[in-house]
N, C-alpha and C. Protein backbone atom coordinates (compact mmCIF):
# COMPACT_ATOMS: atom_id res chain seq x y z
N UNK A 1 3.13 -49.87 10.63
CA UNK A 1 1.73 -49.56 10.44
C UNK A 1 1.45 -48.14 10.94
N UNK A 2 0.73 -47.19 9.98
CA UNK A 2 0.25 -45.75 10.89
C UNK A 2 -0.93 -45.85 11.47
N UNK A 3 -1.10 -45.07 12.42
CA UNK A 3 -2.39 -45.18 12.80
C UNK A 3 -2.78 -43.95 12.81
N UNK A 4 -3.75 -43.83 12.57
CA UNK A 4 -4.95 -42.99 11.98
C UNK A 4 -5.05 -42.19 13.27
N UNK A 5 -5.58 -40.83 13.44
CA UNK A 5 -6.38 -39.83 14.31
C UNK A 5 -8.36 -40.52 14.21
N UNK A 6 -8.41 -40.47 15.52
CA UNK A 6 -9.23 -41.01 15.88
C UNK A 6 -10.32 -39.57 15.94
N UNK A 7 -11.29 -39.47 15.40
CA UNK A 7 -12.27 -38.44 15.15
C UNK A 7 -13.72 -38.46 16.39
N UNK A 8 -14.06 -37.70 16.94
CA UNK A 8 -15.41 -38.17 17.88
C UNK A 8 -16.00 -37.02 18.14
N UNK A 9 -17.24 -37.18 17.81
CA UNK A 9 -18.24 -36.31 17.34
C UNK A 9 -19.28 -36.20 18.90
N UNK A 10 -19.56 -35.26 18.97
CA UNK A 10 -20.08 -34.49 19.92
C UNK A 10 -21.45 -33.66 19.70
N UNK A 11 -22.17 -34.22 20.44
CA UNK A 11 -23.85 -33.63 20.45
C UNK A 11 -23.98 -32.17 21.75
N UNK A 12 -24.85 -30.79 20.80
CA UNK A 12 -24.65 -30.47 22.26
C UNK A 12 -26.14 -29.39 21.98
N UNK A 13 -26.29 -28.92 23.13
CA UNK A 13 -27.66 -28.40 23.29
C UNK A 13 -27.33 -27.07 22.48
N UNK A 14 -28.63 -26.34 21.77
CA UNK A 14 -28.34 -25.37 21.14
C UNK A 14 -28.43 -24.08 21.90
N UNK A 15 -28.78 -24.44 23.38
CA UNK A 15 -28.52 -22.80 23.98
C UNK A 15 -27.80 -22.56 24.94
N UNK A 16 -26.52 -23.27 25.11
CA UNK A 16 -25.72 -23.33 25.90
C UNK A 16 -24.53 -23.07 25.29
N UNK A 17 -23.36 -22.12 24.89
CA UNK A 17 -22.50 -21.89 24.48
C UNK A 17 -21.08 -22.99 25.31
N UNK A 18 -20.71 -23.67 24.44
CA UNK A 18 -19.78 -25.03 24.47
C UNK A 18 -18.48 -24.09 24.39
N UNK A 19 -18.39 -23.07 23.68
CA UNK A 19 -16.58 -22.82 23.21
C UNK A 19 -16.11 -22.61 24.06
N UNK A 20 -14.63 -23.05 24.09
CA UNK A 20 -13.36 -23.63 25.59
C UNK A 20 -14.07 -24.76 26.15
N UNK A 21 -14.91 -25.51 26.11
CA UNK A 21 -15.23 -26.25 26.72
C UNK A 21 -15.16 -27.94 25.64
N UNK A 22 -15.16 -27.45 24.68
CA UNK A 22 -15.72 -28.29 23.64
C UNK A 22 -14.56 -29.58 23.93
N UNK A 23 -13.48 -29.45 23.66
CA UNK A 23 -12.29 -30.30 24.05
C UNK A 23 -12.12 -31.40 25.54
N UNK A 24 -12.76 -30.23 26.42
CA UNK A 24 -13.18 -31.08 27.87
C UNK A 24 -13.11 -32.72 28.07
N UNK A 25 -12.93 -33.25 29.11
CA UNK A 25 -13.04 -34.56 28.84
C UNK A 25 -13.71 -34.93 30.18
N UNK A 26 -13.97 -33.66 31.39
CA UNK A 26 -14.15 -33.52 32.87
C UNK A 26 -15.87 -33.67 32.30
N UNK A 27 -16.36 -34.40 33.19
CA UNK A 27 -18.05 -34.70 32.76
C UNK A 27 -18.71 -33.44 33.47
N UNK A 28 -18.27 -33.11 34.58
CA UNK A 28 -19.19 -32.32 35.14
C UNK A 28 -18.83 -30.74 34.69
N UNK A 29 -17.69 -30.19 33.84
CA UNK A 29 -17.76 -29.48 32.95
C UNK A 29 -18.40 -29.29 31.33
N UNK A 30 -18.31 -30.59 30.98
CA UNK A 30 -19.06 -30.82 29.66
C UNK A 30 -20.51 -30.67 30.15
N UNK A 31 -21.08 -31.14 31.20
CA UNK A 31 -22.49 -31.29 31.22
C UNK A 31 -23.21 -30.36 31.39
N UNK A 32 -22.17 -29.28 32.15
CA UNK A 32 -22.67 -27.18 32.59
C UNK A 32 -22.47 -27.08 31.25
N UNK A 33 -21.69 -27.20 30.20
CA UNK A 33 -22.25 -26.35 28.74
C UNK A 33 -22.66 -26.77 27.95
N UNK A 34 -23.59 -27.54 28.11
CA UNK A 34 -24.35 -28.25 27.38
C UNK A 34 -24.44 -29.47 27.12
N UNK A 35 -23.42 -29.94 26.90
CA UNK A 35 -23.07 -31.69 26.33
C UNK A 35 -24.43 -32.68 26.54
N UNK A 36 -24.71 -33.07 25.06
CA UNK A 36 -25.75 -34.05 25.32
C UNK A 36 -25.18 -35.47 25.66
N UNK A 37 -23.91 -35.45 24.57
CA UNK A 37 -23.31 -37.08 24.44
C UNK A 37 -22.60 -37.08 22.93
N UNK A 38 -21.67 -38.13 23.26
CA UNK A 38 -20.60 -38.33 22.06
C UNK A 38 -21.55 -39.28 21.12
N UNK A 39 -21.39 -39.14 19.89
CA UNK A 39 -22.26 -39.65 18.58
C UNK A 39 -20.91 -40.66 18.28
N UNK A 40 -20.85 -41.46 19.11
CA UNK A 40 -19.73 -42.78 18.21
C UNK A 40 -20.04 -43.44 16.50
N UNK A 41 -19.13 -43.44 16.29
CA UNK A 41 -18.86 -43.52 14.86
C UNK A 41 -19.04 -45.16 14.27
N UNK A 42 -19.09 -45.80 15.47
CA UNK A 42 -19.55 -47.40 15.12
C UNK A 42 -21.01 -47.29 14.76
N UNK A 43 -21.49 -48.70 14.18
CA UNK A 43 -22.72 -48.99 13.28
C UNK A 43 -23.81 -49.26 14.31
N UNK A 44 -24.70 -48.55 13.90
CA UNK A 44 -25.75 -48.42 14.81
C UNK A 44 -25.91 -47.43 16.01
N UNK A 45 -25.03 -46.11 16.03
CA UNK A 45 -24.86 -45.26 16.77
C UNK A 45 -25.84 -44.42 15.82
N UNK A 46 -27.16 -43.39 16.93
CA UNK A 46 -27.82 -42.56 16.46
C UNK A 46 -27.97 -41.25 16.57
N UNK A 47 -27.75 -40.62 16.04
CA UNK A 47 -28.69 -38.82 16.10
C UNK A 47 -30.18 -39.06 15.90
N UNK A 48 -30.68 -38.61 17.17
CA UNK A 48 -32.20 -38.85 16.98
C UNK A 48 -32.63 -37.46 16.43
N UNK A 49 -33.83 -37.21 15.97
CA UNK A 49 -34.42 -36.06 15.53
C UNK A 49 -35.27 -36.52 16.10
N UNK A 50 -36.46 -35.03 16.86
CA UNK A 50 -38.15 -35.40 17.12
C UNK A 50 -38.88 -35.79 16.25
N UNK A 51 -39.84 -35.83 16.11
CA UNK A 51 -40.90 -36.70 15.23
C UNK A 51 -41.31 -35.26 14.42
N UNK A 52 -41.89 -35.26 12.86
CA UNK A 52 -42.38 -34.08 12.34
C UNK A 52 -43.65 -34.33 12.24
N UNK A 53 -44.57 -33.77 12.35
CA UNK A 53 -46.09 -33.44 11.82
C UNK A 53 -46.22 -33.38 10.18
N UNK A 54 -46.44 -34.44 9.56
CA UNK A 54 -46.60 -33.91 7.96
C UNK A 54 -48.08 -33.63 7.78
N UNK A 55 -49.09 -33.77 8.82
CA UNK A 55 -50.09 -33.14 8.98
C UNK A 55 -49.80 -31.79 7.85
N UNK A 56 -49.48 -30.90 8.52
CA UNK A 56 -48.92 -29.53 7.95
C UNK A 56 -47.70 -29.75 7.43
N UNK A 57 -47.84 -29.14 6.22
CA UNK A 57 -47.45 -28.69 5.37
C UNK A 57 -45.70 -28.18 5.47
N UNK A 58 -44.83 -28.70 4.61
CA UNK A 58 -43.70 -28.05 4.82
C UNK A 58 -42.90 -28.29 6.57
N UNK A 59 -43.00 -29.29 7.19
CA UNK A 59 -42.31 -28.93 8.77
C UNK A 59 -40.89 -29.21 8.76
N UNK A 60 -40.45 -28.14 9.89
CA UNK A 60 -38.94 -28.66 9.95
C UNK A 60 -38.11 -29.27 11.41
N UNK A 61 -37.48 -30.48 11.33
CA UNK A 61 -37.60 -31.29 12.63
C UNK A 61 -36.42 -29.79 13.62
N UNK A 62 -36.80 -30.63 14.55
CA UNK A 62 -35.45 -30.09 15.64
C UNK A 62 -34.55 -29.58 15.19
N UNK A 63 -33.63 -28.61 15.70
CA UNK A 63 -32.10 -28.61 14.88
C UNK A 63 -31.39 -29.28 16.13
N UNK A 64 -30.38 -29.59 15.41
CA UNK A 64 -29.34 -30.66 16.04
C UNK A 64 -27.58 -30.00 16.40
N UNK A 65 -27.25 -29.74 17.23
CA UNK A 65 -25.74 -29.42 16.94
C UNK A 65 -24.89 -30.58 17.07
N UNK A 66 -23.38 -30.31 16.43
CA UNK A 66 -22.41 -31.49 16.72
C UNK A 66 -21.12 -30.40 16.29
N UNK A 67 -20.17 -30.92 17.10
CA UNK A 67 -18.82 -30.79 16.93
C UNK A 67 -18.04 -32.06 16.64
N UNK A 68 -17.08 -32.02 15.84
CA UNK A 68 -15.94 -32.89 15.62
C UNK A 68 -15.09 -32.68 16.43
N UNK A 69 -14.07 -33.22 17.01
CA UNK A 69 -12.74 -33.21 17.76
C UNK A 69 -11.86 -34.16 17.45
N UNK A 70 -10.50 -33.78 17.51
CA UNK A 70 -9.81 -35.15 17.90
C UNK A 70 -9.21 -35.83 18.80
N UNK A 71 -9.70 -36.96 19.22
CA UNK A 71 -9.66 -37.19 21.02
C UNK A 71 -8.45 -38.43 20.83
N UNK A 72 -8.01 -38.86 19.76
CA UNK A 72 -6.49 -39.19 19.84
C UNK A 72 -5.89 -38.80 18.49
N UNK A 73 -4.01 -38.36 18.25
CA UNK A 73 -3.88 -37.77 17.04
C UNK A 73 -2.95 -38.95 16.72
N UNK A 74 -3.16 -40.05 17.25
CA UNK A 74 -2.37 -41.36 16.31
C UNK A 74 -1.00 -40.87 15.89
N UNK A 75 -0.64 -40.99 14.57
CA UNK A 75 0.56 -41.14 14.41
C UNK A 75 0.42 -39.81 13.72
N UNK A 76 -0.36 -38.62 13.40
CA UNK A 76 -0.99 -37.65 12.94
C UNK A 76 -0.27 -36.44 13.57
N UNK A 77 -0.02 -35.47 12.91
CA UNK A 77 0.12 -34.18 13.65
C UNK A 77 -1.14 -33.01 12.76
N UNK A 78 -2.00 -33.40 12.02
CA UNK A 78 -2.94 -32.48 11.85
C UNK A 78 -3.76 -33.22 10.75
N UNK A 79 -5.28 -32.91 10.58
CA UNK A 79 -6.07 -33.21 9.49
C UNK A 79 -6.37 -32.05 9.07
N UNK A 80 -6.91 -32.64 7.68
CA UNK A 80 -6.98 -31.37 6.75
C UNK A 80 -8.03 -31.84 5.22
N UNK A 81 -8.49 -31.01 4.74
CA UNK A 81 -8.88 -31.74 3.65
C UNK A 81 -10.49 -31.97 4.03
N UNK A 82 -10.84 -31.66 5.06
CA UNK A 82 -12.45 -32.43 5.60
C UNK A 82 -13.60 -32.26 4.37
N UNK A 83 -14.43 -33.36 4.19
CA UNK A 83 -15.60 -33.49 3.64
C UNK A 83 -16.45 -33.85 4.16
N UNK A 84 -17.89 -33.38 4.38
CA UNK A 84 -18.39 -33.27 5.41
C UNK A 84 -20.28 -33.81 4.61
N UNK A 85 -20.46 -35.10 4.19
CA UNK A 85 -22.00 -35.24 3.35
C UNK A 85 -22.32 -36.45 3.88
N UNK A 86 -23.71 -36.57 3.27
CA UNK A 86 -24.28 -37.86 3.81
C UNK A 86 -24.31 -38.96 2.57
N UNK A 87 -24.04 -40.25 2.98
CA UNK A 87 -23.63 -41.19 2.33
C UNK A 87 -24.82 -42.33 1.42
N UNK A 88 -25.77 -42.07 2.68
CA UNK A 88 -27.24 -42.65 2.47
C UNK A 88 -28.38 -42.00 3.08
N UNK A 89 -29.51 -42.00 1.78
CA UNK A 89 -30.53 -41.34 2.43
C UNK A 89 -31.80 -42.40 1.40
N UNK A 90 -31.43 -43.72 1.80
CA UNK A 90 -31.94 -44.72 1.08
C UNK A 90 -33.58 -44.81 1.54
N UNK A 91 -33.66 -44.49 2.99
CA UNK A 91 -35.29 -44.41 3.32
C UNK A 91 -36.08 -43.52 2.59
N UNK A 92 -35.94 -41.81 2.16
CA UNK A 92 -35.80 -40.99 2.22
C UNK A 92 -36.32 -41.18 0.28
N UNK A 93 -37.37 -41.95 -0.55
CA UNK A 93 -37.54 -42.03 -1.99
C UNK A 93 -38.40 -41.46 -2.62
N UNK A 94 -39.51 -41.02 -1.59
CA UNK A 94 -40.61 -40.72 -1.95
C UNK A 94 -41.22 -39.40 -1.02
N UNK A 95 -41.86 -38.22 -1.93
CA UNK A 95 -42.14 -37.36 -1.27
C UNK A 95 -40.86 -36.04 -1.41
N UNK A 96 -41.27 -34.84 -1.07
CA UNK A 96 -40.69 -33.71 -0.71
C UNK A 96 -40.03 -33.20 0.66
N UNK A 97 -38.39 -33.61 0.27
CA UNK A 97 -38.17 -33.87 1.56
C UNK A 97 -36.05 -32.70 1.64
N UNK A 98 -36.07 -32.02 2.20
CA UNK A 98 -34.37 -31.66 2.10
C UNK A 98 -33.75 -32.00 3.32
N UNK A 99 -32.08 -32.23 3.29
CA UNK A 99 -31.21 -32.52 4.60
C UNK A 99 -30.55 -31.04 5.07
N UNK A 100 -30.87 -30.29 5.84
CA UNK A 100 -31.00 -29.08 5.69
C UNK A 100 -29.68 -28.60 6.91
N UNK A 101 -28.39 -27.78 6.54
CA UNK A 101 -27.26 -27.74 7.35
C UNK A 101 -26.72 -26.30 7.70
N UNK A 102 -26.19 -26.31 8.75
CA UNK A 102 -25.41 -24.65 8.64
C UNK A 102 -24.48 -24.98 9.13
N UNK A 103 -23.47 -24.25 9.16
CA UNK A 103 -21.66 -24.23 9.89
C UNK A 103 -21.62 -22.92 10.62
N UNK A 104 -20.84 -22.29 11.43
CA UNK A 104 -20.95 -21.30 12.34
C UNK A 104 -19.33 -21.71 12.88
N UNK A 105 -18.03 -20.67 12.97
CA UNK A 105 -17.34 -21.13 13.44
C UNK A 105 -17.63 -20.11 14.83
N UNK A 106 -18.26 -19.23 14.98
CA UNK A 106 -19.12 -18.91 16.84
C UNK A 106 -20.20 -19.64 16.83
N UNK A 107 -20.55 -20.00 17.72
CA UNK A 107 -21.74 -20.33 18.75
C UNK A 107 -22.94 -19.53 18.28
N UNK A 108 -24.03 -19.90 17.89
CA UNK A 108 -25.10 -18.99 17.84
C UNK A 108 -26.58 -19.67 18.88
N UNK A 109 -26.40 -19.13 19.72
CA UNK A 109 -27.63 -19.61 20.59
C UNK A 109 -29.24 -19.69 20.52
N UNK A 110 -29.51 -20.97 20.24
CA UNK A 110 -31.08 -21.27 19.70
C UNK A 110 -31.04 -20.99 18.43
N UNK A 111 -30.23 -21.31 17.88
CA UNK A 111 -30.55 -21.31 16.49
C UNK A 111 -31.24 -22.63 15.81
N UNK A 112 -32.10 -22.24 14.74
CA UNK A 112 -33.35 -23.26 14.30
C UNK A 112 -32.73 -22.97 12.80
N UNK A 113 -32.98 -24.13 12.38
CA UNK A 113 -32.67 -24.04 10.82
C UNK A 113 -34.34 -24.06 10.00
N UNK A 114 -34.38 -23.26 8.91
CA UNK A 114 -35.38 -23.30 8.50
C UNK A 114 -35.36 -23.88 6.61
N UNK A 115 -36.23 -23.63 6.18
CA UNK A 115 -35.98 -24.07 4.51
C UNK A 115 -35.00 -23.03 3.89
N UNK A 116 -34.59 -21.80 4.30
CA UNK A 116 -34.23 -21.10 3.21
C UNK A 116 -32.56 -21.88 3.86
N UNK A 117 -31.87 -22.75 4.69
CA UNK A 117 -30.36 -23.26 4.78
C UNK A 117 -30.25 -23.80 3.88
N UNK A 118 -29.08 -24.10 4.38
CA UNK A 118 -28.35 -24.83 2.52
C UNK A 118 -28.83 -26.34 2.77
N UNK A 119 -29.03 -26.76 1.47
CA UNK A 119 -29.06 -28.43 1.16
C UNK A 119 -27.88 -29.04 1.48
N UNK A 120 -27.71 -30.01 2.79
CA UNK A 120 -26.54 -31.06 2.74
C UNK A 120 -26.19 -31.79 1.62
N UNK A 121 -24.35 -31.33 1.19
CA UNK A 121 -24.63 -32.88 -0.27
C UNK A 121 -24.62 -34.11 0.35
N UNK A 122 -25.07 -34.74 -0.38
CA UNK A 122 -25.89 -36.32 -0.56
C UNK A 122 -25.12 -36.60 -1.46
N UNK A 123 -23.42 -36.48 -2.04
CA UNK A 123 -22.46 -36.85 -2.53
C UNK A 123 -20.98 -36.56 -2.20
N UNK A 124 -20.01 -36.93 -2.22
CA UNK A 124 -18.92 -36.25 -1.56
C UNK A 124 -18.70 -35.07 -2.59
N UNK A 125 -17.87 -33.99 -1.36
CA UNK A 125 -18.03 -32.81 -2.38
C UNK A 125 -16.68 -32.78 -3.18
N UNK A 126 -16.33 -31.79 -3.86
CA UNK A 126 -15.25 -31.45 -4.38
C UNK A 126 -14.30 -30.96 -3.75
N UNK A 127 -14.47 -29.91 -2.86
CA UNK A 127 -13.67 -29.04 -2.23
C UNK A 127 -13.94 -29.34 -0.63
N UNK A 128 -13.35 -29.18 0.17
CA UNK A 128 -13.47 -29.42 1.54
C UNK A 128 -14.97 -28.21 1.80
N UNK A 129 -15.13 -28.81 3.00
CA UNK A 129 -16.79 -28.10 3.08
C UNK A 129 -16.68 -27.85 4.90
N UNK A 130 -15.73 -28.38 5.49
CA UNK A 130 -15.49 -27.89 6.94
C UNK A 130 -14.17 -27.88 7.49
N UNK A 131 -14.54 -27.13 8.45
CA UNK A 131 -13.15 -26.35 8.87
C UNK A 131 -12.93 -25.87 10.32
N UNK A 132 -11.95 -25.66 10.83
CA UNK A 132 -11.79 -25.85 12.15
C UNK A 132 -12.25 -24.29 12.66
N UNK A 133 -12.66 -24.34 13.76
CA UNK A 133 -13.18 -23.32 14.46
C UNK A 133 -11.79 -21.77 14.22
N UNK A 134 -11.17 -22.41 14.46
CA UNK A 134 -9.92 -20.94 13.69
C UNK A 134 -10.05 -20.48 12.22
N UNK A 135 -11.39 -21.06 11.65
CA UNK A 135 -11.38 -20.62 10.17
C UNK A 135 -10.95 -21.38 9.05
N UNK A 136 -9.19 -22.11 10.00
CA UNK A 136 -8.21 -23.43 8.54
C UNK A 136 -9.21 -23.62 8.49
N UNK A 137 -8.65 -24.81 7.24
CA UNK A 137 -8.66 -26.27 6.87
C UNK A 137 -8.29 -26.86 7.17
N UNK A 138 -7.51 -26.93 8.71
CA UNK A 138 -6.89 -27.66 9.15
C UNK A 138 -7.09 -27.97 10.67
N UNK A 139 -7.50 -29.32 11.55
CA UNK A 139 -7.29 -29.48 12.81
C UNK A 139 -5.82 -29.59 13.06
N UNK A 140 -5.44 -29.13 13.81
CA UNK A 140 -3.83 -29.45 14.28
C UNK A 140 -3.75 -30.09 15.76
N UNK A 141 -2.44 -30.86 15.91
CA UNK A 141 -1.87 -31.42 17.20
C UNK A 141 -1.10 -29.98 17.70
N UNK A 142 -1.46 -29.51 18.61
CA UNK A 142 -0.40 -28.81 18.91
C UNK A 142 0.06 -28.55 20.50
N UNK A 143 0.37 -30.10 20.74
CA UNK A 143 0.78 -30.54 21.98
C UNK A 143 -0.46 -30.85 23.09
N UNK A 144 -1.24 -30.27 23.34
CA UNK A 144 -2.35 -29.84 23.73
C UNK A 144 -3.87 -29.80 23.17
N UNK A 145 -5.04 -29.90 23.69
CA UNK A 145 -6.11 -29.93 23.57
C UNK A 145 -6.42 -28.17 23.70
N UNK A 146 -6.78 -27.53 22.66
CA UNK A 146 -7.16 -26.65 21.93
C UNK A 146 -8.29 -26.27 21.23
N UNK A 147 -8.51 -24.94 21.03
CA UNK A 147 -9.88 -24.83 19.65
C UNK A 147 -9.56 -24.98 18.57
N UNK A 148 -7.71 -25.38 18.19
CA UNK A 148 -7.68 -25.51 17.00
C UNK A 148 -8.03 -26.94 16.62
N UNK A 149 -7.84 -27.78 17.51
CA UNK A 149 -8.27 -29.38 17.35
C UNK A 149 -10.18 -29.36 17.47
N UNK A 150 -10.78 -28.58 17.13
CA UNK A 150 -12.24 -28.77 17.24
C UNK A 150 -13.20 -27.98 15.37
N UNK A 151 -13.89 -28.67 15.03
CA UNK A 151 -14.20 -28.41 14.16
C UNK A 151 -14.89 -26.98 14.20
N UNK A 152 -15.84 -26.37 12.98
CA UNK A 152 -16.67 -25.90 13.05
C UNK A 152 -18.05 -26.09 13.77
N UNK A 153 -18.90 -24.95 14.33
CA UNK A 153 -19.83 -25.42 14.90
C UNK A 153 -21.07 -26.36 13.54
N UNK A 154 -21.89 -27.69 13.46
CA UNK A 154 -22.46 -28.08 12.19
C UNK A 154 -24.06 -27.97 13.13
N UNK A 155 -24.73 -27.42 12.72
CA UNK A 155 -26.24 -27.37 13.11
C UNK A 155 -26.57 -27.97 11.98
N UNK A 156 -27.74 -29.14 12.25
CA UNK A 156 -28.45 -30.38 11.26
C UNK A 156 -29.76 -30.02 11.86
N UNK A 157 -30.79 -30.35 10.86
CA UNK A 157 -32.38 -30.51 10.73
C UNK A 157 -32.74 -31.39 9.17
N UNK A 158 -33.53 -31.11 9.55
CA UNK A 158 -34.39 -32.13 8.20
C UNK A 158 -35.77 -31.50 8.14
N UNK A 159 -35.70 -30.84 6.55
CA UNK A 159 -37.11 -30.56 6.14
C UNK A 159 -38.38 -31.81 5.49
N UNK A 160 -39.59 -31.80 6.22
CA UNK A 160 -40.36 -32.80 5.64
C UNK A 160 -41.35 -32.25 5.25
N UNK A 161 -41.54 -32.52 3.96
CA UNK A 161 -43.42 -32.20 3.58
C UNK A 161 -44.20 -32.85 3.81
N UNK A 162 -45.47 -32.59 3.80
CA UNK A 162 -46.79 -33.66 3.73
C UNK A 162 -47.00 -35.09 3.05
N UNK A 163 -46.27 -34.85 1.76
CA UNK A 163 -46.41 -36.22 0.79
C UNK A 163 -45.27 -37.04 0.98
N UNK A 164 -44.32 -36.88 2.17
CA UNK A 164 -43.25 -38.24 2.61
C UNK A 164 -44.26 -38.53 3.26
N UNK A 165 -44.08 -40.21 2.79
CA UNK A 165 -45.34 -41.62 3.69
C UNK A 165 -44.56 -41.38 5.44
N UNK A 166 -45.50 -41.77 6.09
CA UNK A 166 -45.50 -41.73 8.20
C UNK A 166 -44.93 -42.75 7.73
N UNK A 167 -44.16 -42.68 8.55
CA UNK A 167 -42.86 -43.77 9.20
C UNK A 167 -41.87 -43.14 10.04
N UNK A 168 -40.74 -44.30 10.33
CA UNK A 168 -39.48 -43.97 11.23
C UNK A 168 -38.56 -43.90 10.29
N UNK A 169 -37.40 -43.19 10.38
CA UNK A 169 -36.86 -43.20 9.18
C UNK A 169 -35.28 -42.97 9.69
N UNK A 170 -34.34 -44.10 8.93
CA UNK A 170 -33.42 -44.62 9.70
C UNK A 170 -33.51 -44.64 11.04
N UNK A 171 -32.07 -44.91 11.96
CA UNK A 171 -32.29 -45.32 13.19
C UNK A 171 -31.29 -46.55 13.45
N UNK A 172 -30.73 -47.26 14.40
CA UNK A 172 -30.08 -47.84 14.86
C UNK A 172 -29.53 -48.87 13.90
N UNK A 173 -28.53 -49.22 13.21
CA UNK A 173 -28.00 -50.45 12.28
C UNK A 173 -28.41 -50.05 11.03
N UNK A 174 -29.15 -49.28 10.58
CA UNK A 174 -29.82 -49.40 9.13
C UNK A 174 -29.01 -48.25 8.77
N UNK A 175 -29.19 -48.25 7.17
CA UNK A 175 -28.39 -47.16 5.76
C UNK A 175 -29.25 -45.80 5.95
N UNK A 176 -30.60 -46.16 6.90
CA UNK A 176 -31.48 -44.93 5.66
C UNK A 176 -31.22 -43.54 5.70
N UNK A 177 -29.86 -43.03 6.72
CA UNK A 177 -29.68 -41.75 6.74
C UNK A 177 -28.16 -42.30 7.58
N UNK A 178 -27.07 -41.53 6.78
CA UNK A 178 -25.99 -41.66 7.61
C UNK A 178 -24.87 -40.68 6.80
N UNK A 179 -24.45 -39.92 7.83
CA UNK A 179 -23.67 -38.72 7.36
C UNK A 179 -21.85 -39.44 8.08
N UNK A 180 -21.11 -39.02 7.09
CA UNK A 180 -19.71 -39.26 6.46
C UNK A 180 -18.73 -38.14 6.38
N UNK A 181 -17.60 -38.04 7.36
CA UNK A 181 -16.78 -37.23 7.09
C UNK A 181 -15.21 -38.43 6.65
N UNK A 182 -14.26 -37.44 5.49
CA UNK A 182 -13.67 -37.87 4.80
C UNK A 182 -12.45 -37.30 5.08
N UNK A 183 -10.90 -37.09 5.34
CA UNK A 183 -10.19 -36.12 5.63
C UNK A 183 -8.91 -36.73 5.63
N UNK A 184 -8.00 -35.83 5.09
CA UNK A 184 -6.31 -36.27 4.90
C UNK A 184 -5.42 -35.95 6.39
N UNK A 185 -4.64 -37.12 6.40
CA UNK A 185 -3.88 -36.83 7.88
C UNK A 185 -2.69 -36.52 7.38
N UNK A 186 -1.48 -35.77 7.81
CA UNK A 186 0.08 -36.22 8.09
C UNK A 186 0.53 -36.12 9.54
């Protein structure tokens, strides 16, 4: 049986520069550069966003950072291939609304995403769409915990207009927003 590289995603504040640190596993180093908390990949694990005002016109929530890592490489000596979209945005039917993303393989401090970022696909893509902080396409094992085992930096927000109905929208166990990475091991 192979076993798979185990992937774990990482929340971190947007004005605290994480790089060399990102890999860390020491709490009271992760927590000096920022570290909010690991985004586990089981059902019902959340990325919260603040609440938007559709009062006004056009708002855009919080931005969000996350890193990928790989915190075991299984029977794996590198991934490659990453696809990086959201799978469901089943709440999300009615109204003027985008999943709004940037990549950064530096650190950019306080950065806010606004309408003119790119649209997250909301399908898997064609071509790989993230990449490890060295630029590959590739995370590698290379004996050691490294920047080459850490993804690109992914800053997330969500644009809402006025005419999406008030509500909560996904959140703990439910489809209505859930982002999907896809990726080849050897």
């Amino acid at each position: 049986m192979v076993n798979a590289p185990t992937v774990e995603w990482r929340e971190w504040t947007t004005t605290i520069d994480p790089s060399g640190i990102r890999i860390s596993d020491d709490a009271a180093t992760l927590s000096a550069s920022g570290y909010i908390g690991e985004r586990s990949t089981i059902a019902g694990e959340t990325l919260v966003f603040d609440p938007v005002n559709i009062a006004v016109s056009g708002q855009v929530s919080d931005t969000k950072l996350l890193t990928a890592h790989i915190s075991a490489w299984g029977d794996a000596s590198g991934i490659s291939n990453m696809k990086f979209y959201l799978t469901s945005i089943s709440h999300f039917n009615t109204g003027d609304y985008r999943f709004l993303y940037r990549l950064a393989t530096h650190f950019v401090s306080g950065l806010v995403l606004n309408e003119t970022d790119s649209g997250f696909p909301t399908s898997q893509p064609t071509d790989q769409n993230l990449f490890s902080t060295l630029g590959s396409g590739v995370l590698a094992d290379t004996g050691f915990y490294d920047e080459s085992q850490v993804s690109q930096y992914i800053y997330l927000s969500l644009y809402i207009n006025n005419d999406v109905p008030v509500g909560t929208y996904g959140g703990a166990g439910t489809a209505g927003l859930r982002y999907r990475m896809l990726y080849d091991f050897s």
